[in-house]
PDB file of N, CA and C in Angstrom:
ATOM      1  N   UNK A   1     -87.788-205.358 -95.517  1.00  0.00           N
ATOM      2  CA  UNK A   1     -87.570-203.923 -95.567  1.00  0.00           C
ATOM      3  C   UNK A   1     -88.511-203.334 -96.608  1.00  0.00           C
ATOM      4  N   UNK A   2     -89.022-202.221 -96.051  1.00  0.00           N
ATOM      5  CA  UNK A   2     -90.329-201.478 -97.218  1.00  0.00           C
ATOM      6  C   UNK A   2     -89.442-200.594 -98.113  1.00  0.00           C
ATOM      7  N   UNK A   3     -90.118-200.322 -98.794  1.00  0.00           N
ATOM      8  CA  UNK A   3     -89.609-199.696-100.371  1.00  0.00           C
ATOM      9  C   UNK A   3     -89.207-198.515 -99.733  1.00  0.00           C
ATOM     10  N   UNK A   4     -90.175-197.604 -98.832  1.00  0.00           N
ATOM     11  CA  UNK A   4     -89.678-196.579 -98.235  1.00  0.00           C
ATOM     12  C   UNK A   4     -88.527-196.587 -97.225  1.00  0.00           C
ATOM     13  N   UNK A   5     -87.870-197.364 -96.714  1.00  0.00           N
ATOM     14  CA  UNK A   5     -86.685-197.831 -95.578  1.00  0.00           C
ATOM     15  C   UNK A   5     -85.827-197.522 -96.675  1.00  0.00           C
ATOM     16  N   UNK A   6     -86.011-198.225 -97.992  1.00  0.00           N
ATOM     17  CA  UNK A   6     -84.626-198.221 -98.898  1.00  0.00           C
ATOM     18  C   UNK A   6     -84.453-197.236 -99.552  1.00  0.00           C
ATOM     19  N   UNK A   7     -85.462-196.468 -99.802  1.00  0.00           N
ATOM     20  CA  UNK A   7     -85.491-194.840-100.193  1.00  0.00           C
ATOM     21  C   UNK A   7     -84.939-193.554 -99.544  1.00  0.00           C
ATOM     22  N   UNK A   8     -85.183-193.868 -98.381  1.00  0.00           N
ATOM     23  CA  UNK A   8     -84.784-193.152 -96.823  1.00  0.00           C
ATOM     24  C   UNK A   8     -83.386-193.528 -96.657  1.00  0.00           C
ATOM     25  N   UNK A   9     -82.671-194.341 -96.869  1.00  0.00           N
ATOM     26  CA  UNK A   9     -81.337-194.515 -96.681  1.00  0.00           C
ATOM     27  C   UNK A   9     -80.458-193.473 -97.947  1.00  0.00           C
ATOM     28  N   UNK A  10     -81.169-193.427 -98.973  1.00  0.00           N
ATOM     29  CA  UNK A  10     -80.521-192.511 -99.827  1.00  0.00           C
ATOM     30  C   UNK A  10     -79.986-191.143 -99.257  1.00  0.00           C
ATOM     31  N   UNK A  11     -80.872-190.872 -98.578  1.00  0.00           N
ATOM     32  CA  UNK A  11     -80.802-189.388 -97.545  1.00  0.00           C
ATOM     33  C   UNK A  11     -80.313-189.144 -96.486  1.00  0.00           C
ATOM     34  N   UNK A  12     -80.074-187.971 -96.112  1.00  0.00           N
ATOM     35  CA  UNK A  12     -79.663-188.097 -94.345  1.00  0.00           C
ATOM     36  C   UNK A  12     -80.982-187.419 -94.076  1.00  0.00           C
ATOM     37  N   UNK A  13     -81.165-187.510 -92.751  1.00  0.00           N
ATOM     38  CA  UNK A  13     -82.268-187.034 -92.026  1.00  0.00           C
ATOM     39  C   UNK A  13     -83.365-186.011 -92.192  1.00  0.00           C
ATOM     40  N   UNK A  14     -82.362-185.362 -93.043  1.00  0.00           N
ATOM     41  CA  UNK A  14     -83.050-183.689 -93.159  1.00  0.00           C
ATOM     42  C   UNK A  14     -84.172-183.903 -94.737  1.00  0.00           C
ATOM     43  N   UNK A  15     -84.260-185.342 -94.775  1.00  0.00           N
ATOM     44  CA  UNK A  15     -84.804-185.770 -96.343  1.00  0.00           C
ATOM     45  C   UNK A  15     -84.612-185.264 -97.473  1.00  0.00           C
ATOM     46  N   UNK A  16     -83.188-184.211 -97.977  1.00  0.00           N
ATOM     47  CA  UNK A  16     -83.417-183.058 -98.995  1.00  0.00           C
ATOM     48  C   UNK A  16     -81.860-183.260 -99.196  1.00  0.00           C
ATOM     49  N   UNK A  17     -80.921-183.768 -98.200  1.00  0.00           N
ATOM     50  CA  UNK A  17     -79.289-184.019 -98.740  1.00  0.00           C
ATOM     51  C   UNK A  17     -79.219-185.583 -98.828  1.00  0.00           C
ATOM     52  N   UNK A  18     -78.826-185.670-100.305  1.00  0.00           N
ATOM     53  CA  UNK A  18     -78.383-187.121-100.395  1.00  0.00           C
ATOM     54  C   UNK A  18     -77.158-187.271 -99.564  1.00  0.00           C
ATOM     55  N   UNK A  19     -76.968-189.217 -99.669  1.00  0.00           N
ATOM     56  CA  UNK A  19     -75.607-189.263 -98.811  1.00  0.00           C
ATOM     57  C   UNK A  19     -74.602-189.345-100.105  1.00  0.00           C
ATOM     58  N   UNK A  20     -75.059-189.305-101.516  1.00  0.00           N
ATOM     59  CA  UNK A  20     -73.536-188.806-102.294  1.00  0.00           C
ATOM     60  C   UNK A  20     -73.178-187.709-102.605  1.00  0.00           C
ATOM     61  N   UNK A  21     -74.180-186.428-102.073  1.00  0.00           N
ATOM     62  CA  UNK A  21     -73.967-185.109-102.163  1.00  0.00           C
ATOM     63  C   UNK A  21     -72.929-184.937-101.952  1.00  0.00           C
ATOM     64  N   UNK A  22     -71.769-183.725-102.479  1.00  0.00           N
ATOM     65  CA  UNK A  22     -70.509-183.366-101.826  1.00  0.00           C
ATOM     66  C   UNK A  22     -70.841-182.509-101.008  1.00  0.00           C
ATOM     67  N   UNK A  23     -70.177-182.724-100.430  1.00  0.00           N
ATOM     68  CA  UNK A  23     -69.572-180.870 -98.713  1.00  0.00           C
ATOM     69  C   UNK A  23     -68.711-180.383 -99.625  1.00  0.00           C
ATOM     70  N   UNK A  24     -69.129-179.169 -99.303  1.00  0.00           N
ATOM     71  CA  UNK A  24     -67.992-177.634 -99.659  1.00  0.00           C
ATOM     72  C   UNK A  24     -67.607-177.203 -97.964  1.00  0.00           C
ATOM     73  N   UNK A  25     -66.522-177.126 -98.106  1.00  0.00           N
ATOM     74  CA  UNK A  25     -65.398-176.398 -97.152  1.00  0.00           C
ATOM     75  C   UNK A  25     -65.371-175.143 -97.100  1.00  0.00           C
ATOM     76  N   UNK A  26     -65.885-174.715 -96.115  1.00  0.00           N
ATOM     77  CA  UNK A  26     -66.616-173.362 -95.947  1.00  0.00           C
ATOM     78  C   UNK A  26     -65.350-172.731 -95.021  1.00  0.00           C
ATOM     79  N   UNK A  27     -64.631-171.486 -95.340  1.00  0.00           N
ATOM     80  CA  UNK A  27     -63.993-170.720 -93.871  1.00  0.00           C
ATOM     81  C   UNK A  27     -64.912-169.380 -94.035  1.00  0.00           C
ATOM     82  N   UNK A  28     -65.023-168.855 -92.822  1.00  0.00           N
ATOM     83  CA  UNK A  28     -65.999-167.857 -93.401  1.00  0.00           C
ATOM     84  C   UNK A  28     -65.320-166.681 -93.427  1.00  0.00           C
ATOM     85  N   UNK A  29     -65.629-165.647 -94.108  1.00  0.00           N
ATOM     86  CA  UNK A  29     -64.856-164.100 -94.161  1.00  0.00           C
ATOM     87  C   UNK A  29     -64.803-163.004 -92.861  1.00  0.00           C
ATOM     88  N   UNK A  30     -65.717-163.371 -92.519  1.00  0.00           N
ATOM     89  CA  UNK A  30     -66.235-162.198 -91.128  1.00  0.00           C
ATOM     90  C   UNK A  30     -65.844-162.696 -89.917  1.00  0.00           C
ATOM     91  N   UNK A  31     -65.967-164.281 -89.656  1.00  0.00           N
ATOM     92  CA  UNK A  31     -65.648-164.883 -88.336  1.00  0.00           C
ATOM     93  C   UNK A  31     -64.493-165.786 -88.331  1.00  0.00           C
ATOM     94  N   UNK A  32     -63.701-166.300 -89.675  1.00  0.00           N
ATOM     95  CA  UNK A  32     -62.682-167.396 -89.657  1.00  0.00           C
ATOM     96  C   UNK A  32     -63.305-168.684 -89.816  1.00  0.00           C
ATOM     97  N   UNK A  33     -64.161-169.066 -89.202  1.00  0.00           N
ATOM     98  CA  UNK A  33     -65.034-170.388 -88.567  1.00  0.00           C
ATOM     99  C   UNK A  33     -65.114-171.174 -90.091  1.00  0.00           C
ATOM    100  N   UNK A  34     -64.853-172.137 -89.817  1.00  0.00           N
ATOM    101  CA  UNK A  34     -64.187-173.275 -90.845  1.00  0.00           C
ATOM    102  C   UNK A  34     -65.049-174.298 -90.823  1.00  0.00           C
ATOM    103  N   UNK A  35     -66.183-174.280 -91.900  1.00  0.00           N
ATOM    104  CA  UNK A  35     -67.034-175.536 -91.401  1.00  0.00           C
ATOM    105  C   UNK A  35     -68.176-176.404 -92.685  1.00  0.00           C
ATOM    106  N   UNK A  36     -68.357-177.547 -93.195  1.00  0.00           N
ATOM    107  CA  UNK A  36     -68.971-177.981 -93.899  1.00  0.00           C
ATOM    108  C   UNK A  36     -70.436-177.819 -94.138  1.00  0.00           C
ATOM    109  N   UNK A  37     -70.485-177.780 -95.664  1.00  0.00           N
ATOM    110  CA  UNK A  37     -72.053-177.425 -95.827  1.00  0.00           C
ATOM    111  C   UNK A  37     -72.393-178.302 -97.443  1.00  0.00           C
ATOM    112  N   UNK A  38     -73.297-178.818 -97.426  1.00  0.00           N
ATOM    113  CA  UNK A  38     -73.508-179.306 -98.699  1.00  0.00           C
ATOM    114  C   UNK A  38     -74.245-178.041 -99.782  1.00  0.00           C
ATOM    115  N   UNK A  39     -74.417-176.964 -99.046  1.00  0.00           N
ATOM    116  CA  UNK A  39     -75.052-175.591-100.046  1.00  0.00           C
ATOM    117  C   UNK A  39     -73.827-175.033-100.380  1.00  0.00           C
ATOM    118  N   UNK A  40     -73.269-174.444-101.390  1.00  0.00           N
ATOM    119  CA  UNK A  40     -72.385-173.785-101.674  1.00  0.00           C
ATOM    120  C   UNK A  40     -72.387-172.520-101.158  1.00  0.00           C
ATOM    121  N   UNK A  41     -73.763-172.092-101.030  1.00  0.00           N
ATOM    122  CA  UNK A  41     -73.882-170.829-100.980  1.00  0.00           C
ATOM    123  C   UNK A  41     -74.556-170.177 -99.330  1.00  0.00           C
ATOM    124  N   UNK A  42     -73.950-171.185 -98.821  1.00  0.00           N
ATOM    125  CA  UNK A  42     -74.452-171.001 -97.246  1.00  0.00           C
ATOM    126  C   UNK A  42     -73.778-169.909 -96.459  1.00  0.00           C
ATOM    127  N   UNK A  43     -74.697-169.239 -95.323  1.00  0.00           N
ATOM    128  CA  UNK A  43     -73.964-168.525 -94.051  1.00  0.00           C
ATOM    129  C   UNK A  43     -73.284-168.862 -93.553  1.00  0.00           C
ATOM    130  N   UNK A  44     -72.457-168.408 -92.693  1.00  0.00           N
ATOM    131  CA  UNK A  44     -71.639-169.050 -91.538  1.00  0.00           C
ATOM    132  C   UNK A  44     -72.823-169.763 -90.686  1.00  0.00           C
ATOM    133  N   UNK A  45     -72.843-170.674 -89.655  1.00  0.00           N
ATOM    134  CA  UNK A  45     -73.613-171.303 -88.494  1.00  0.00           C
ATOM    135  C   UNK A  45     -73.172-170.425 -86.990  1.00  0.00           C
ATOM    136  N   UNK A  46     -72.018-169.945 -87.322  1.00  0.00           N
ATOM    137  CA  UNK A  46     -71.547-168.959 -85.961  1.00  0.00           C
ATOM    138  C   UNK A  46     -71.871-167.733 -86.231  1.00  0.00           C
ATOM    139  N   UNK A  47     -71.434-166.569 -87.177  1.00  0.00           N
ATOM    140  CA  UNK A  47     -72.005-165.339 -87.271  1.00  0.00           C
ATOM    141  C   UNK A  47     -73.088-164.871 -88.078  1.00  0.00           C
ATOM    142  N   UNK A  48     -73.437-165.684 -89.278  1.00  0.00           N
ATOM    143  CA  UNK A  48     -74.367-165.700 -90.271  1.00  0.00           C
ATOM    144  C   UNK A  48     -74.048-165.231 -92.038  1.00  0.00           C
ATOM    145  N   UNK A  49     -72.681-164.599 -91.302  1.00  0.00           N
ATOM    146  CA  UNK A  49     -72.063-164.104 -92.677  1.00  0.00           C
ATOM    147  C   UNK A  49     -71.973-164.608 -94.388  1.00  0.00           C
ATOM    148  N   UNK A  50     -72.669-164.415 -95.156  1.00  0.00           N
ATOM    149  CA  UNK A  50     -72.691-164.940 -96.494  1.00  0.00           C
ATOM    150  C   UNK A  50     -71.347-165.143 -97.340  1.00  0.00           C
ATOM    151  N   UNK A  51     -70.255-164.522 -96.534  1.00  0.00           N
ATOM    152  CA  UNK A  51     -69.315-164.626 -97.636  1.00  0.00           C
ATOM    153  C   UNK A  51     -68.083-165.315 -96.929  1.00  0.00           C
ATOM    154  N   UNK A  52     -67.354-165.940 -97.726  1.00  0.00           N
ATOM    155  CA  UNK A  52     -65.816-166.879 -97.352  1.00  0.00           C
ATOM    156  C   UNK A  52     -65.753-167.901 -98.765  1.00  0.00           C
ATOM    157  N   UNK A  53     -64.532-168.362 -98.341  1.00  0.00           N
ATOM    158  CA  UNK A  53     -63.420-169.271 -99.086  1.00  0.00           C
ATOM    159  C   UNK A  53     -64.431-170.222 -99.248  1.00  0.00           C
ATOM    160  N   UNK A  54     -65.192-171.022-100.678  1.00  0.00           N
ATOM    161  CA  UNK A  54     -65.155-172.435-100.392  1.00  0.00           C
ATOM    162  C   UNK A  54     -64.595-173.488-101.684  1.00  0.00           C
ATOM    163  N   UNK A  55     -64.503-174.436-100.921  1.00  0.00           N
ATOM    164  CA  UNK A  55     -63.359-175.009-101.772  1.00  0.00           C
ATOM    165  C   UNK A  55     -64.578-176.402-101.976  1.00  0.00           C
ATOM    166  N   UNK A  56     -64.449-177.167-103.131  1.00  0.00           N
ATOM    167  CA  UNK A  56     -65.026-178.355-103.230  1.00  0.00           C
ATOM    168  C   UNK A  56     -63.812-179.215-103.417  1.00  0.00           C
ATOM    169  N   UNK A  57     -63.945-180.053-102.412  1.00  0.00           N
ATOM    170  CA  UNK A  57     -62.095-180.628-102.320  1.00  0.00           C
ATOM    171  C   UNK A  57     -61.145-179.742-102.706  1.00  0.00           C
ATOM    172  N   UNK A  58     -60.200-179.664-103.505  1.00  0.00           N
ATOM    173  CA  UNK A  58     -59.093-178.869-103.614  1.00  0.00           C
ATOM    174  C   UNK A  58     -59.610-177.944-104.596  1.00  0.00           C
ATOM    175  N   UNK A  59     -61.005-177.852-105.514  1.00  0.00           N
ATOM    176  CA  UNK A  59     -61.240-176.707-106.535  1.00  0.00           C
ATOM    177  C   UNK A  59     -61.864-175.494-105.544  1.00  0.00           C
ATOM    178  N   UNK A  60     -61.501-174.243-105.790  1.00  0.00           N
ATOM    179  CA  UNK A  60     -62.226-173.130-105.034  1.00  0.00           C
ATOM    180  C   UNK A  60     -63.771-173.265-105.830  1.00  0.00           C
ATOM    181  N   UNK A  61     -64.192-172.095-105.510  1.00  0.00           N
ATOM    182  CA  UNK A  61     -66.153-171.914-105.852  1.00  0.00           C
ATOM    183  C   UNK A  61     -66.124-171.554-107.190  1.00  0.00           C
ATOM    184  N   UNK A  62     -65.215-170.593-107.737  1.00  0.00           N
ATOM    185  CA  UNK A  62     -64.777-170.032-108.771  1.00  0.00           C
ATOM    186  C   UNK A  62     -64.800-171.150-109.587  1.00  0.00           C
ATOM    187  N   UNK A  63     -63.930-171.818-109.452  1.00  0.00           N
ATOM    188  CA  UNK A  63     -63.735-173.162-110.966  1.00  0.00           C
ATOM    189  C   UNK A  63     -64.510-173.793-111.111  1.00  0.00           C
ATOM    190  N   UNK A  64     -65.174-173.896-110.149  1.00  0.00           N
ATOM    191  CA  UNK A  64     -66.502-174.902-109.640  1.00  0.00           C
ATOM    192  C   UNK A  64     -67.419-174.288-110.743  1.00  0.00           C
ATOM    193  N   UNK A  65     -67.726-172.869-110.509  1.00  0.00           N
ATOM    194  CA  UNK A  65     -69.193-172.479-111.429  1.00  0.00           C
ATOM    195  C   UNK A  65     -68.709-172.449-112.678  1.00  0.00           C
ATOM    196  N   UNK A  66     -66.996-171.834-112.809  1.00  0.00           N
ATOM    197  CA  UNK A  66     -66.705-171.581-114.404  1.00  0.00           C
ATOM    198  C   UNK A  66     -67.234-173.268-115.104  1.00  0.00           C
ATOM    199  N   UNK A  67     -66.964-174.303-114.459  1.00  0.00           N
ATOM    200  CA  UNK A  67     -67.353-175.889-115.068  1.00  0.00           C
ATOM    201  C   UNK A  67     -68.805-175.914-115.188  1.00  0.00           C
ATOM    202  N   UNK A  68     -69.389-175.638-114.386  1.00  0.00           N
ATOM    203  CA  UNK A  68     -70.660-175.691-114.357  1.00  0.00           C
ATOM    204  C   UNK A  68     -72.054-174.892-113.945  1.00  0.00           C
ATOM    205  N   UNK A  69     -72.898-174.865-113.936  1.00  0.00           N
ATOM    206  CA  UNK A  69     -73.359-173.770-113.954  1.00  0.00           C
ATOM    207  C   UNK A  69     -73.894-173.252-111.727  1.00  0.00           C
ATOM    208  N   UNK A  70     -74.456-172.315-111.792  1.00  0.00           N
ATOM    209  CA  UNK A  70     -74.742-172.214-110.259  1.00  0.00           C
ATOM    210  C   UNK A  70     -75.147-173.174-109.453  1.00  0.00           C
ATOM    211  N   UNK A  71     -75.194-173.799-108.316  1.00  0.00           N
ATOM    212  CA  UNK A  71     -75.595-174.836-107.782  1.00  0.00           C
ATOM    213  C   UNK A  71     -77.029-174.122-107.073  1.00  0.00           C
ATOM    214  N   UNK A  72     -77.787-175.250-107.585  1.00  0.00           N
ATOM    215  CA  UNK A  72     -79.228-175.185-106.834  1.00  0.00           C
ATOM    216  C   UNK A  72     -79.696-176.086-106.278  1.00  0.00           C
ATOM    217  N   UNK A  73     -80.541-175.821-105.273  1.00  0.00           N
ATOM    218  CA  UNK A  73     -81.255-176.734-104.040  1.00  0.00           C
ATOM    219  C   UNK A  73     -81.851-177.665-105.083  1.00  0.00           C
ATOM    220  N   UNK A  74     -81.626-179.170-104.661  1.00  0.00           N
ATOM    221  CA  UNK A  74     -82.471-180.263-105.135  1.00  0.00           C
ATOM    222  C   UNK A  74     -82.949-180.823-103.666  1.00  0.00           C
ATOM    223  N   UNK A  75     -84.058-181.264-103.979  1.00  0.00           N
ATOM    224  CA  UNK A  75     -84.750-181.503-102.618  1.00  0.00           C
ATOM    225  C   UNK A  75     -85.641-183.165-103.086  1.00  0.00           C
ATOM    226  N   UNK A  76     -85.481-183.952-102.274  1.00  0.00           N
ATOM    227  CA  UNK A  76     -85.751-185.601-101.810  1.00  0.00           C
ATOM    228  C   UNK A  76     -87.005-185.646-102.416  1.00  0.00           C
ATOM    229  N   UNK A  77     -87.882-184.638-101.846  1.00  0.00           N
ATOM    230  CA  UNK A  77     -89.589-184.777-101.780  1.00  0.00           C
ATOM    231  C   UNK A  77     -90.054-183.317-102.398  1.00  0.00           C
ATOM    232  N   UNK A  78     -91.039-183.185-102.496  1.00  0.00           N
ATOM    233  CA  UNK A  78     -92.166-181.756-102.368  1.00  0.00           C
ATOM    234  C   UNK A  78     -92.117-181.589-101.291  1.00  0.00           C
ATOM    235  N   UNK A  79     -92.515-182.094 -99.961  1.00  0.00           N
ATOM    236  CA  UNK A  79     -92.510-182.329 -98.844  1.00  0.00           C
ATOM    237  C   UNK A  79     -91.426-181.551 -97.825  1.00  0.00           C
ATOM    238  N   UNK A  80     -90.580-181.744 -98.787  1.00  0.00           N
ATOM    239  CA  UNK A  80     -88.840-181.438 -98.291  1.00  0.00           C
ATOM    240  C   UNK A  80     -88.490-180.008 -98.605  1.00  0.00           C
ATOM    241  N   UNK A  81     -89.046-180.012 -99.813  1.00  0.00           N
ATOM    242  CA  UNK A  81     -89.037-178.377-100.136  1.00  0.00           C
ATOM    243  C   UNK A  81     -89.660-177.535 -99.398  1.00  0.00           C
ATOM    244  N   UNK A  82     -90.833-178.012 -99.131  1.00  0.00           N
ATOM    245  CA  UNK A  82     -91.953-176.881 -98.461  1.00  0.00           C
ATOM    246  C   UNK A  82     -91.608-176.516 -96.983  1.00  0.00           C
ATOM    247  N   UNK A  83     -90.936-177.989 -96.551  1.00  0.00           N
ATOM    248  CA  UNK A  83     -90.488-177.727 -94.924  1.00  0.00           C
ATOM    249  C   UNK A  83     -89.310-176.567 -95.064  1.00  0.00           C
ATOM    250  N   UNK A  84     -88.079-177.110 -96.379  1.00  0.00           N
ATOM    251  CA  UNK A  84     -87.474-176.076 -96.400  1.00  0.00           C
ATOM    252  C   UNK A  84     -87.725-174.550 -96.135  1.00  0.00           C
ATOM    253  N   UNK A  85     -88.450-174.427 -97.102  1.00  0.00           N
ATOM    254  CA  UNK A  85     -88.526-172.691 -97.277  1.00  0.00           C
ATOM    255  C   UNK A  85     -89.753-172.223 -96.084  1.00  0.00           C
ATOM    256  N   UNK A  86     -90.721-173.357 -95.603  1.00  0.00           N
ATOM    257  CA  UNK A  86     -91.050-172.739 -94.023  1.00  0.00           C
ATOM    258  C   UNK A  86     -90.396-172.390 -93.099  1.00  0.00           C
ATOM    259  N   UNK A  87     -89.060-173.017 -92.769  1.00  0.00           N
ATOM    260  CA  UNK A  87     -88.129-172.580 -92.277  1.00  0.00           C
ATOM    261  C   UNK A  87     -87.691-171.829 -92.330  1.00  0.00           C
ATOM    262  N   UNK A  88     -87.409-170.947 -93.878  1.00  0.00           N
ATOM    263  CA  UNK A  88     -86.624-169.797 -93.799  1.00  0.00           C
ATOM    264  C   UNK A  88     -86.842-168.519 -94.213  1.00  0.00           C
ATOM    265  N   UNK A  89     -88.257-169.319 -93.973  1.00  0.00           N
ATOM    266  CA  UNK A  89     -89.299-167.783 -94.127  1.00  0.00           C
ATOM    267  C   UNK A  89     -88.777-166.785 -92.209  1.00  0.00           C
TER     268      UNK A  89
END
């Protein structure tokens, strides 16, 4: 196995979410739609809506930042970043 196979397993596919990242439990405000995201600060995937409930296991978003500070994109590669934000340009 190459150094890169064992590097690549750290990640899921998208090369930019580790696999010990947590999911936040997303319901969303505008549509209900109840659904996982490792961004805290994500849209809905059904209406696009920025705002709803999220919980990191049983803490809401609230306790979450009062502990620590805002959550920001960490990304695998340079590589990973750049595909990122081509995307969402």
């Amino acid at each position: 196995m190459s150094m890169n196979n064992r590097n690549s397993s750290k990640y899921y596919a998208d090369s930019i979410t580790r696999v010990t990242d947590p999911f936040w439990k997303v319901t969303c405000g505008g549509c209900g739609h109840t659904y996982l995201s490792c961004i805290a600060i994500s849209n809905c995937p059904t209406c696009g809506c920025p705002d709803g409930e999220r919980f990191l296991g049983e803490t809401p978003y609230d306790e979450v930042i009062a502990e620590r500070v805002e959550p920001k994109m960490n990304f695998a590669s340079e590589e990973a970043r750049k595909i990122y934000y081509e995307k969402s340009e």
